[in-house]
N, C-alpha and C. Protein backbone atom coordinates (compact mmCIF):
# COMPACT_ATOMS: atom_id res chain seq x y z
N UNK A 1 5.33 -12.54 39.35
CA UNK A 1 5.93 -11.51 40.18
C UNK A 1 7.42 -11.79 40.31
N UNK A 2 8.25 -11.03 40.67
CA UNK A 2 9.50 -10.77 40.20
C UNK A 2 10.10 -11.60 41.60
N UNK A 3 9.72 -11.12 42.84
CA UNK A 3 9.83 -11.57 44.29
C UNK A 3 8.70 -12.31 44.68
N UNK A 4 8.19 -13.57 44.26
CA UNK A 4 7.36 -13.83 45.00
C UNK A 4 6.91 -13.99 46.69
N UNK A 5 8.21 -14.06 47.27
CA UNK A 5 8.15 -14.35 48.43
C UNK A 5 7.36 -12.87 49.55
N UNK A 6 7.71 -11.79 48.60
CA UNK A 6 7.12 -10.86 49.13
C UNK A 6 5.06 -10.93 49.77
N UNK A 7 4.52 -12.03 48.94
CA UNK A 7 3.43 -11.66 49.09
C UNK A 7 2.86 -12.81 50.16
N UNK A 8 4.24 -13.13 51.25
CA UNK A 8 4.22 -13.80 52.11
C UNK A 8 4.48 -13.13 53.43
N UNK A 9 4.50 -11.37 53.02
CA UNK A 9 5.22 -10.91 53.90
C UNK A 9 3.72 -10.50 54.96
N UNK A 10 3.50 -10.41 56.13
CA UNK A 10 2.60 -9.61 56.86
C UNK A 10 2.87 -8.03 57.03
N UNK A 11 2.24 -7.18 56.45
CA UNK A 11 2.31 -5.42 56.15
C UNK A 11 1.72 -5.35 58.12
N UNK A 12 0.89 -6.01 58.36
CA UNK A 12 0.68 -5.39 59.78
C UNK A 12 1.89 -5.73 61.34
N UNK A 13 2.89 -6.67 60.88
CA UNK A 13 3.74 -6.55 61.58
C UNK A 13 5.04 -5.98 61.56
N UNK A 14 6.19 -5.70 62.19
CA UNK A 14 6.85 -4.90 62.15
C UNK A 14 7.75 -5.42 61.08
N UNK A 15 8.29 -4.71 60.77
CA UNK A 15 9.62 -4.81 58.83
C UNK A 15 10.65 -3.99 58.86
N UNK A 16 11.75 -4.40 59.14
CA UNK A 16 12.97 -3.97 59.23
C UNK A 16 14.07 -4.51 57.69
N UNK A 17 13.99 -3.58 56.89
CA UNK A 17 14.44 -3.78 55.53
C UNK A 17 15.86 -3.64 55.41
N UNK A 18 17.00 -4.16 55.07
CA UNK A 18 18.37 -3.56 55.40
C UNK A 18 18.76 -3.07 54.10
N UNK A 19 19.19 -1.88 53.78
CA UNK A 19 19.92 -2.06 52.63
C UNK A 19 18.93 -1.48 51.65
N UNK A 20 18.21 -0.75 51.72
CA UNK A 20 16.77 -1.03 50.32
C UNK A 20 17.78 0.38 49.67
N UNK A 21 18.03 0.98 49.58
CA UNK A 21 18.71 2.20 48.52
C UNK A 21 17.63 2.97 48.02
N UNK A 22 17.50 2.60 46.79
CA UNK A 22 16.68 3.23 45.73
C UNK A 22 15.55 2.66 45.30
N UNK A 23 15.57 1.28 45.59
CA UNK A 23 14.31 0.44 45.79
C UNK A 23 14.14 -0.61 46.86
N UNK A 24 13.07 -0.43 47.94
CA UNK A 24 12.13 -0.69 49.01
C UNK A 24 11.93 -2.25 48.45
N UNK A 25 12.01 -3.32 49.20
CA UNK A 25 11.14 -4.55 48.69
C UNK A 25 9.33 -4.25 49.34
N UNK A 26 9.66 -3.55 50.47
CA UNK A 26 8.28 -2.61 51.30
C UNK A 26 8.28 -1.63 51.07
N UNK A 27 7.73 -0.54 50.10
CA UNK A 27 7.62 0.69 50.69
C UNK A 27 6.57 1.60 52.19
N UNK A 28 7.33 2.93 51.88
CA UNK A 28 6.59 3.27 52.93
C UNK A 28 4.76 3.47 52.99
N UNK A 29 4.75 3.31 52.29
CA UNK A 29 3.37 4.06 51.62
C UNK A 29 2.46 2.57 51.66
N UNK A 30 3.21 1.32 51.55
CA UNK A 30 2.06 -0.05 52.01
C UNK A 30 2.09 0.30 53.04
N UNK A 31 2.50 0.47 54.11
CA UNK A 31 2.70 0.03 55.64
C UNK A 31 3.31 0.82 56.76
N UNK A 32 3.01 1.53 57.57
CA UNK A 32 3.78 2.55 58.54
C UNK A 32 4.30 1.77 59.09
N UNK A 33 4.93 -0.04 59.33
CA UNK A 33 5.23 -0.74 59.85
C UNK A 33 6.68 -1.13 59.26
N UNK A 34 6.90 -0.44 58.09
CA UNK A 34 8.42 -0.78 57.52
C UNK A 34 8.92 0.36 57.91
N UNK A 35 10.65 0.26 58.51
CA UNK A 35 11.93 0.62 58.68
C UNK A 35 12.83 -0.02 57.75
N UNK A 36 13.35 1.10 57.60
CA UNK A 36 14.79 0.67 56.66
C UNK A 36 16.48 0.83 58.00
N UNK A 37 17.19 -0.23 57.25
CA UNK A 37 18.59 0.10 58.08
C UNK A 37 19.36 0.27 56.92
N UNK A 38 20.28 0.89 56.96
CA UNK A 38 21.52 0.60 56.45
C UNK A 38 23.45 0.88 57.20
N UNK A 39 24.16 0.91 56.82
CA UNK A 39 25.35 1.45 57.19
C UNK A 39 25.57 2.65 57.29
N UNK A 40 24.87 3.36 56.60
CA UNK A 40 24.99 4.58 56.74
C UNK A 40 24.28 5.65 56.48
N UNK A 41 23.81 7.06 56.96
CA UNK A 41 22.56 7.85 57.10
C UNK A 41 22.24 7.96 55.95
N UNK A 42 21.51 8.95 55.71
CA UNK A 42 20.33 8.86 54.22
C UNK A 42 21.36 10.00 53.89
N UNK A 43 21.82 10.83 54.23
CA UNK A 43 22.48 11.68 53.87
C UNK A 43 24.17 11.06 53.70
N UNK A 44 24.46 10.41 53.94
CA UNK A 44 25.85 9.85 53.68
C UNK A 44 25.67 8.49 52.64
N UNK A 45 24.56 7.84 52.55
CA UNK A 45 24.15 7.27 51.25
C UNK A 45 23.70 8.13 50.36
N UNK A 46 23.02 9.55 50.30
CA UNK A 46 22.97 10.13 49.14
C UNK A 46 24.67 10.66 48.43
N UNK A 47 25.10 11.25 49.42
CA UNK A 47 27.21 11.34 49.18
C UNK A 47 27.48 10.20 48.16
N UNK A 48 27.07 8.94 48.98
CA UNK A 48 28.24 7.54 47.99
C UNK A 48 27.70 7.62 46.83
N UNK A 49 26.82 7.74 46.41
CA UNK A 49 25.69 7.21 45.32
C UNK A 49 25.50 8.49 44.49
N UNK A 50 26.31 9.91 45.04
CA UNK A 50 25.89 11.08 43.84
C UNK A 50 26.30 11.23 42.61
N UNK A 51 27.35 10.60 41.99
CA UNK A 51 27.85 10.40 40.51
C UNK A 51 27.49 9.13 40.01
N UNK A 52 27.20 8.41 40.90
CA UNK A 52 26.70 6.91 39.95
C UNK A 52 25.47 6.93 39.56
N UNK A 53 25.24 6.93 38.21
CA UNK A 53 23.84 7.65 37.45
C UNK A 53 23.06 6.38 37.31
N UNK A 54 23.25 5.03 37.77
CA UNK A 54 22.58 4.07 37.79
C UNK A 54 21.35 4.29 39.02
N UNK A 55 21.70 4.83 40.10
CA UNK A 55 21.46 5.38 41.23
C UNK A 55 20.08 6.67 41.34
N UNK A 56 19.19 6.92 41.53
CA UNK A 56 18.32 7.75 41.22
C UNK A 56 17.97 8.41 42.73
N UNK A 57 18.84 9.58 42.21
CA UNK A 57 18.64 10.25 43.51
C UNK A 57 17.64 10.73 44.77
N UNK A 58 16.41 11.20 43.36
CA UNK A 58 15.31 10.88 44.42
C UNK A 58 14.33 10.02 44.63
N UNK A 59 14.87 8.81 44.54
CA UNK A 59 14.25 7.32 44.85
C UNK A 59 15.01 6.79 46.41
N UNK A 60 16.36 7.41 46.50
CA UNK A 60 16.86 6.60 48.24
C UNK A 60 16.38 7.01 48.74
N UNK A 61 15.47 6.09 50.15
CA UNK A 61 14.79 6.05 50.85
C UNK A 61 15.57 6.67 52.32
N UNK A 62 14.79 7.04 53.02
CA UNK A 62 15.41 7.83 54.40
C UNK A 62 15.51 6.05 55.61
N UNK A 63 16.19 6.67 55.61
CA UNK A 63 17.27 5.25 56.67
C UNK A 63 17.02 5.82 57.68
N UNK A 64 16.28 5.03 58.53
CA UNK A 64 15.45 4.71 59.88
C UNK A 64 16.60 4.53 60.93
N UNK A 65 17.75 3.49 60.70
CA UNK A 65 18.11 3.09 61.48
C UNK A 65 19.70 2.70 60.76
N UNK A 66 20.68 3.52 61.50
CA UNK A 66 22.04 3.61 61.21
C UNK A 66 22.84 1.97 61.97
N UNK A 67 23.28 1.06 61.13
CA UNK A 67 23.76 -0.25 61.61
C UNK A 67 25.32 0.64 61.91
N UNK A 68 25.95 0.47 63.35
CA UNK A 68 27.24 1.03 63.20
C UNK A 68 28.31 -0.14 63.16
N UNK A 69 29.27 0.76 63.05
CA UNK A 69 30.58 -0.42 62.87
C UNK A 69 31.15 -0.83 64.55
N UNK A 70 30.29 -0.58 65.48
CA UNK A 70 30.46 -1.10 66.77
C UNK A 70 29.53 -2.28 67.18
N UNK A 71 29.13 -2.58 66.48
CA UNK A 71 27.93 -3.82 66.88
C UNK A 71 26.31 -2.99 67.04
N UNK A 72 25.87 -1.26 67.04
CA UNK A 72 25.39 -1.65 67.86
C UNK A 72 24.49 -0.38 66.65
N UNK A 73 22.93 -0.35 67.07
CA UNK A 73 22.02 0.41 66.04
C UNK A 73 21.98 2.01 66.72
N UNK A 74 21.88 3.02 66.30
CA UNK A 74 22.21 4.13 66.66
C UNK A 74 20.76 4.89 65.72
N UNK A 75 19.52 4.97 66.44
CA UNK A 75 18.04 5.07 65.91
C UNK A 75 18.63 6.54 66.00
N UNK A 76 17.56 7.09 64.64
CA UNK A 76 17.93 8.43 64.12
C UNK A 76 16.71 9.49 64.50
């Protein structure tokens, strides 16, 4: 396996993923228990990421939870 550490992870407790883009180390579909964060909404990460064809548009995941540039999480 590519990540082994993943199959250390517990799916029944809570999973806060930062950063996953276009690929989840959790997806949603193991576990109603994973959240994603990132810097910025799912809609302002689809913006950065619309000409970079490395990027697969409909693979970014919807961002749970906006990290702001004030310290502080701003739930969507």
């Amino acid at each position: 396996m590519f990540r082994p550490w993943l199959n250390n992870i517990d799916l029944n407790k809570r999973i806060l993923e930062i950063g996953p883009l276009a690929w989840p180390n959790v997806k949603k579909e193991q576990t109603k228990n994973v959240f994603y964060a990132d810097v910025r909404s799912t809609d302002d990460v689809k913006e950065y990421y619309k000409n970079d064809k490395s990027v697969p548009q409909d693979k970014i995941v919807d961002i749970d939870y906006v990290i702001g540039g004030g310290g502080g999480i701003i739930h969507l």
